[in-house]
Protein backbone atom coordinates (compact mmCIF):
# COMPACT_ATOMS: atom_id res chain seq x y z
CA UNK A 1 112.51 77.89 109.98
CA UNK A 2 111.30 76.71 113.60
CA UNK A 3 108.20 78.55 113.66
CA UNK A 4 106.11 79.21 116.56
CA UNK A 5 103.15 81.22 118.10
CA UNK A 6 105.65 84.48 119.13
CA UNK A 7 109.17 83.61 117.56
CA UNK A 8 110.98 81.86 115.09
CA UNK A 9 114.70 80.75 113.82
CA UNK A 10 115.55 81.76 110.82
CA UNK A 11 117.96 79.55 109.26
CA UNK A 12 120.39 79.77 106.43
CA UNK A 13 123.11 78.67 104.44
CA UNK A 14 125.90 80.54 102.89
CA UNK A 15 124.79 81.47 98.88
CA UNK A 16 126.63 79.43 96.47
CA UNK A 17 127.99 82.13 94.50
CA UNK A 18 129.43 84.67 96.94
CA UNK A 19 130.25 87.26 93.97
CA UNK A 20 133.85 86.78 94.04
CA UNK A 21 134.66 87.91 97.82
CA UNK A 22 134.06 85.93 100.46
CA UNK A 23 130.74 86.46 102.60
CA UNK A 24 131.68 88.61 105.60
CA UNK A 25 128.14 89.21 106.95
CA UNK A 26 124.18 88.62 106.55
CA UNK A 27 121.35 90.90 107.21
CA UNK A 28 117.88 89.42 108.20
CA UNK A 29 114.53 91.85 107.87
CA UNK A 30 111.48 91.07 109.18
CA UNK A 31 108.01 92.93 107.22
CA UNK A 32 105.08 92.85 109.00
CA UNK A 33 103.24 93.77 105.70
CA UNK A 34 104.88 97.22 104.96
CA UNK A 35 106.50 97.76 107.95
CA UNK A 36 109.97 96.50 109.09
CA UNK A 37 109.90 95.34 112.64
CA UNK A 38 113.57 93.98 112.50
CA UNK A 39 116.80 94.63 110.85
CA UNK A 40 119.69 92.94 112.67
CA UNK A 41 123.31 92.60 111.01
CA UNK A 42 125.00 89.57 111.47
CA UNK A 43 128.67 89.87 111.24
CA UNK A 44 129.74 86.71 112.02
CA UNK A 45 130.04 84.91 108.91
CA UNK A 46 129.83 81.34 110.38
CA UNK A 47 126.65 82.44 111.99
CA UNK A 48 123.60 80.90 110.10
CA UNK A 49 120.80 81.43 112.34
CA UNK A 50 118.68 84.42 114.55
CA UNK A 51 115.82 84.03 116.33
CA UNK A 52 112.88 86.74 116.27
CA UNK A 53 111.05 86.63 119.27
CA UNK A 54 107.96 89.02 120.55
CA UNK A 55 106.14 88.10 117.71
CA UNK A 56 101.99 88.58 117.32
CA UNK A 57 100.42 85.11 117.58
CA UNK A 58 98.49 83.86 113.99
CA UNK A 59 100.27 86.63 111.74
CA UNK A 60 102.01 87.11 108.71
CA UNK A 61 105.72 88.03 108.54
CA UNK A 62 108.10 88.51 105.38
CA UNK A 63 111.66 87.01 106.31
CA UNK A 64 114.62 88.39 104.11
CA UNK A 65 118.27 87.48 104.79
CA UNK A 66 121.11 89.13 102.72
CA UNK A 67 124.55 88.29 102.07
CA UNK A 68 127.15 90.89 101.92
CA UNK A 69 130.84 90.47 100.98
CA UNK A 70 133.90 93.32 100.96
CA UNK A 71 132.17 94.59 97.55
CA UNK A 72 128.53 94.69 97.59
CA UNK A 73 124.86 93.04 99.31
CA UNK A 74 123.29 90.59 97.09
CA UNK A 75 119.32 90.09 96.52
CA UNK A 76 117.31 88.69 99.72
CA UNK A 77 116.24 85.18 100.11
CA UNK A 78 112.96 85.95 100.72
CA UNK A 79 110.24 83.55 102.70
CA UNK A 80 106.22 84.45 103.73
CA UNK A 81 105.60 82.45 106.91
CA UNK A 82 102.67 83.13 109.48
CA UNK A 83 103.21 82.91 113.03
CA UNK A 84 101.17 79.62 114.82
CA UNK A 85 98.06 80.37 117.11
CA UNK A 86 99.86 78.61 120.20
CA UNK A 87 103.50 76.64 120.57
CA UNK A 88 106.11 77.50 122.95
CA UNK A 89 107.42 80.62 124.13
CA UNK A 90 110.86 82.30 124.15
């Protein structure tokens, strides 16, 4: 992740066991603690990267990207990162 003081990329590759069906689309969440702030779907599968912007500076954020094929969505990769004080700006 390129983390800065209001956004960051979220990277990601594709899982290496895509449940017998080929990945056709990600999901990535962003938690501020409890509360979702984000939920974009992603349905390009060669598309490995988003970028969250309007972020709070110095703050904690769960990150959560899911993998979904033609039969179900598979457990997050999950990441706690916190948001830098300055850096640039989108």
């Amino acid at each position: 992740m390129d983390i800065q003081a209001t956004s960051l990329t979220v990277e990601w590759t594709a899982p290496a066991d895509d449940g017998g069906s080929p990945i056709t689309a990600y999901r990535v969440v962003i938690l501020k603690g409890s509360t979702e702030i984000e939920n974009v779907n992603i349905t390009n599968p060669v598309k490995t990267s988003w970028i969250a912007e309007r972020l709070d500076r110095e703050t904690e954020y769960t990150v959560k990207v899911f993998a979904r094929n033609a039969v179900f969505e598979g457990p997050a990769a999950e990441k706690a990162v916190r948001t830098k004080y300055e850096g640039t700006k989108m």
